[in-house]
C-alpha atoms as a PDB file:
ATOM      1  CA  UNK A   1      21.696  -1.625  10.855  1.00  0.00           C
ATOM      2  CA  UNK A   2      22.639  -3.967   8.250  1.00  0.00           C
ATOM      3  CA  UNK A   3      19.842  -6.413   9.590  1.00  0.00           C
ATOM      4  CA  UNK A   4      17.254  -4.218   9.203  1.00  0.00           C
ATOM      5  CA  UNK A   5      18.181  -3.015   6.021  1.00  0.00           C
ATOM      6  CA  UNK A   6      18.551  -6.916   5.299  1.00  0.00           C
ATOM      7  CA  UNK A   7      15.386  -7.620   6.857  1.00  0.00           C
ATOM      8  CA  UNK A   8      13.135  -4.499   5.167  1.00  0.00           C
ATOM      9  CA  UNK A   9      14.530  -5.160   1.657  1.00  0.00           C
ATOM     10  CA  UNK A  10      13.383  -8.750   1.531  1.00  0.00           C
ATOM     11  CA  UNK A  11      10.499  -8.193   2.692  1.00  0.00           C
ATOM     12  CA  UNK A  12       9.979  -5.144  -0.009  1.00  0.00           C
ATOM     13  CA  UNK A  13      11.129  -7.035  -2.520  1.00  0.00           C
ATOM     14  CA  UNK A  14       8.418 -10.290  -2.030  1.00  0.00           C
ATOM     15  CA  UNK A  15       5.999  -7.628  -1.492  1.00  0.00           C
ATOM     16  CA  UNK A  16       6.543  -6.499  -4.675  1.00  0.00           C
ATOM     17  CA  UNK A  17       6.868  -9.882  -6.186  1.00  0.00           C
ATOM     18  CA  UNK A  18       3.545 -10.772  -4.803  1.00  0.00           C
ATOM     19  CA  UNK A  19       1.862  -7.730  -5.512  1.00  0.00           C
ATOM     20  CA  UNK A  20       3.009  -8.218  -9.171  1.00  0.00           C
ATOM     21  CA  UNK A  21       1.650 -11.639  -9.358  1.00  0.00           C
ATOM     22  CA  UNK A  22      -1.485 -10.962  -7.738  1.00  0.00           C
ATOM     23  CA  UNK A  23      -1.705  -8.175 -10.630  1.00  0.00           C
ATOM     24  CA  UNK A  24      -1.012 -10.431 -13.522  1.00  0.00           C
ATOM     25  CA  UNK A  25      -3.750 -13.257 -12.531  1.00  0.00           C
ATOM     26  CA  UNK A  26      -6.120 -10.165 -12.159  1.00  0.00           C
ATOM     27  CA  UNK A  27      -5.586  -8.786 -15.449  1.00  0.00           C
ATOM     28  CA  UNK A  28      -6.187 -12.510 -17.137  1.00  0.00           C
ATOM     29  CA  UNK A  29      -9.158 -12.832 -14.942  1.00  0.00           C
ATOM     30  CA  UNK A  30     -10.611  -9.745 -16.195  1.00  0.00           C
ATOM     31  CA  UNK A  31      -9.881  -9.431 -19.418  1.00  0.00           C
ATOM     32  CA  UNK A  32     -11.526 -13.256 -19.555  1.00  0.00           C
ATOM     33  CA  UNK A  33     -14.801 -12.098 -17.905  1.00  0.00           C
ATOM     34  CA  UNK A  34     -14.915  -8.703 -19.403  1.00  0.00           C
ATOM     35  CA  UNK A  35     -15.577  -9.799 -22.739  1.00  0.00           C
ATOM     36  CA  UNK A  36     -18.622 -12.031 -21.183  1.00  0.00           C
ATOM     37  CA  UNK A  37     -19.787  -9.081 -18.984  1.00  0.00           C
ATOM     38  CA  UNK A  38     -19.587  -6.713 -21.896  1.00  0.00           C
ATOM     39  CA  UNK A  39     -21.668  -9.195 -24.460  1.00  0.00           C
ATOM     40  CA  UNK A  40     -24.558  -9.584 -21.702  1.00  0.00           C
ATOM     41  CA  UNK A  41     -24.693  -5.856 -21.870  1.00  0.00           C
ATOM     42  CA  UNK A  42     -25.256  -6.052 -25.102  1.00  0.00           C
ATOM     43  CA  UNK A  43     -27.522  -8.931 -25.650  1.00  0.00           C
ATOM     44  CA  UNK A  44     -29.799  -6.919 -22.895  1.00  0.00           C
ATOM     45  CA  UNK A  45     -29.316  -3.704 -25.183  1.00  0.00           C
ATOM     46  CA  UNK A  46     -30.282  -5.353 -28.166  1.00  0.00           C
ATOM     47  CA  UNK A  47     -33.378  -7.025 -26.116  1.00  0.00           C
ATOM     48  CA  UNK A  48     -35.033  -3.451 -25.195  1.00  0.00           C
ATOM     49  CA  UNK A  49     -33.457  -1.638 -28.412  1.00  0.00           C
ATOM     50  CA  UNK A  50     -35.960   1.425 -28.518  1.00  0.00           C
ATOM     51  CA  UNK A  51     -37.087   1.033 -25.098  1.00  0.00           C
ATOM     52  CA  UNK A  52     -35.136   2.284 -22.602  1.00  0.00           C
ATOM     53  CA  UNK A  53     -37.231   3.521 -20.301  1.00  0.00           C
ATOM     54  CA  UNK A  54     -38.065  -0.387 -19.552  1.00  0.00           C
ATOM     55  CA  UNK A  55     -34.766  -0.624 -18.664  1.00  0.00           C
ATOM     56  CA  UNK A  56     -35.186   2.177 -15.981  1.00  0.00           C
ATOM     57  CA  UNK A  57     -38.287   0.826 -14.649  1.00  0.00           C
ATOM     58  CA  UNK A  58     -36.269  -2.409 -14.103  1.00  0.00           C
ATOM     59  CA  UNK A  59     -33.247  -1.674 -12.982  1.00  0.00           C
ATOM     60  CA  UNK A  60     -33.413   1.456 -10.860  1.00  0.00           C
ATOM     61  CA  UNK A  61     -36.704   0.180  -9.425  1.00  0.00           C
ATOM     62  CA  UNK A  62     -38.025  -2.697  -9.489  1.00  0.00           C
ATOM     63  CA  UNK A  63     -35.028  -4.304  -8.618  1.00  0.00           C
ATOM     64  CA  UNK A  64     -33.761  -2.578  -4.885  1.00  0.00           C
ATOM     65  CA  UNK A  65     -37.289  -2.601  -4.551  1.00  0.00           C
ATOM     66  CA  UNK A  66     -37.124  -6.411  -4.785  1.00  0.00           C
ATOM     67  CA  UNK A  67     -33.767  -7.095  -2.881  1.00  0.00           C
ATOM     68  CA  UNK A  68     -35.513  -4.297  -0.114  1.00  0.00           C
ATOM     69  CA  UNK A  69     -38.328  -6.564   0.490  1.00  0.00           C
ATOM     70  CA  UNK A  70     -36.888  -9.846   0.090  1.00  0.00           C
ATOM     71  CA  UNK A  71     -34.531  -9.045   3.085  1.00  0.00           C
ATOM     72  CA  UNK A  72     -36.447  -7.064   5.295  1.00  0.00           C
ATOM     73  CA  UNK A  73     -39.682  -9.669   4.698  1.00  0.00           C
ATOM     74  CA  UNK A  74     -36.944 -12.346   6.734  1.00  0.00           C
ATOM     75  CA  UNK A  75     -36.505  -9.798   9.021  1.00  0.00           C
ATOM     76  CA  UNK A  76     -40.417  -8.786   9.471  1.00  0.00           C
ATOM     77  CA  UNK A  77     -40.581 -12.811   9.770  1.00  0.00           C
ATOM     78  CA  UNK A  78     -38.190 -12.692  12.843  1.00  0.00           C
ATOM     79  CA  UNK A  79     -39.766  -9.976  14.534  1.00  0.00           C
ATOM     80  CA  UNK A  80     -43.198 -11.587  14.388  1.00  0.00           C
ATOM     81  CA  UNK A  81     -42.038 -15.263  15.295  1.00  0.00           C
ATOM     82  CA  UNK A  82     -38.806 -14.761  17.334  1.00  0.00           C
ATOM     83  CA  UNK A  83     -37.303 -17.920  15.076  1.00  0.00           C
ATOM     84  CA  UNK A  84     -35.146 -18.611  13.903  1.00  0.00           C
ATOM     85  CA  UNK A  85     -33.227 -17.516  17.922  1.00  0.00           C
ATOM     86  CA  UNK A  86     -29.703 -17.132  15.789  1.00  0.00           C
ATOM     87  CA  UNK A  87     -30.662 -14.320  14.064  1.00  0.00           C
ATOM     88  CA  UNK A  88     -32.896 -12.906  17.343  1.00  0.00           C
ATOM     89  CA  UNK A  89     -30.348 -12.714  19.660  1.00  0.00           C
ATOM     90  CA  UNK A  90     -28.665 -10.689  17.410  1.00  0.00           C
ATOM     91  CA  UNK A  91     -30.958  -7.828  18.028  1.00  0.00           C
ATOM     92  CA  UNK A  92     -30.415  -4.450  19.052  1.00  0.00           C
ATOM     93  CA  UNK A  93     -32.787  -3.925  21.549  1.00  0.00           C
ATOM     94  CA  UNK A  94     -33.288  -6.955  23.355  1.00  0.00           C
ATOM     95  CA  UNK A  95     -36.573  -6.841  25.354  1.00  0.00           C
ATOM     96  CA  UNK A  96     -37.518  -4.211  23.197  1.00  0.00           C
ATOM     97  CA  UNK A  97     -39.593  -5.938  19.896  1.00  0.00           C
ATOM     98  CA  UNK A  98     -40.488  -9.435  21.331  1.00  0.00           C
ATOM     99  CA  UNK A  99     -43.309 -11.021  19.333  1.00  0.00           C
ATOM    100  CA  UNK A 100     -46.919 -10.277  20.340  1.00  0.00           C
ATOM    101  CA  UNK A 101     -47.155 -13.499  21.287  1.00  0.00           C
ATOM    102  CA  UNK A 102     -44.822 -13.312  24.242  1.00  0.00           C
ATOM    103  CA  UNK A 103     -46.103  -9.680  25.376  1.00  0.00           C
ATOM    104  CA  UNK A 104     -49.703 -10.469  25.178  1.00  0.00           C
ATOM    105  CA  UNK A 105     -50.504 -14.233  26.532  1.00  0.00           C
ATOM    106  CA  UNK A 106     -54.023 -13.318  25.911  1.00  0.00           C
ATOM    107  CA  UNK A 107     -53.861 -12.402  21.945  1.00  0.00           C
ATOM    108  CA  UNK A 108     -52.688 -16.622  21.004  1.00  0.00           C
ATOM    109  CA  UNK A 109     -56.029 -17.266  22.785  1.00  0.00           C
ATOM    110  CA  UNK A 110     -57.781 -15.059  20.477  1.00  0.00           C
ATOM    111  CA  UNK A 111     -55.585 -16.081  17.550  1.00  0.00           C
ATOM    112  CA  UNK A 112     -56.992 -19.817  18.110  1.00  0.00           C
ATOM    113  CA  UNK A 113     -60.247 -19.496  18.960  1.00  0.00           C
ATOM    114  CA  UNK A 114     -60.841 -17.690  15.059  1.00  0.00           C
END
């Protein structure tokens, strides 16, 4: 009994030893970047001061539209090419959405010949 009493309460205690450190290098990390964080904010503010709705447009729009089709164009890519093979074999229906290419023989001959 005394062992695991032993045992528990060291480990507690460098738990909390750690968890207090970890804390501490957090709070200097953030309050170091907040300030930067929090002037960007500002300067971008200060940028579209009257205009909002710009702000809206770009930010709520514009830009998951643009991370949407950034990542799914690689993807589209993929699907159309099979390369690159380390992202194709990752697929979840294998045999399912090979590239026209390898399900019609005929359509590279057409593909050429224009």
């Amino acid at each position: 009994m005394r062992r695991t009493a032993f045992i528990l309460g060291s480990g507690l205690l460098l738990f909390v030893a750690f968890w207090n450190s970890v804390t501490w290098h957090l709070q200097r990390f953030w309050g170091a970047s907040g300030y930067f964080w929090q002037a960007q904010w500002e300067r971008l503010l200060s940028t579209y001061e009257g205009k909002e709705w710009i702000l809206y447009i770009i930010g709520a729009t514009h830009v998951p539209s643009l991370c949407f089709w950034t990542f799914n164009g690689l993807l589209l890519v993929v699907d159309t090419t099979g390369k690159p093979n380390f992202i194709s074999r990752y697929r979840i229906q294998v045999g399912k959405n090979e590239p026209a290419i390898q399900t019609w023989p005929h359509l590279e001959k057409e593909v050429k010949k224009e």
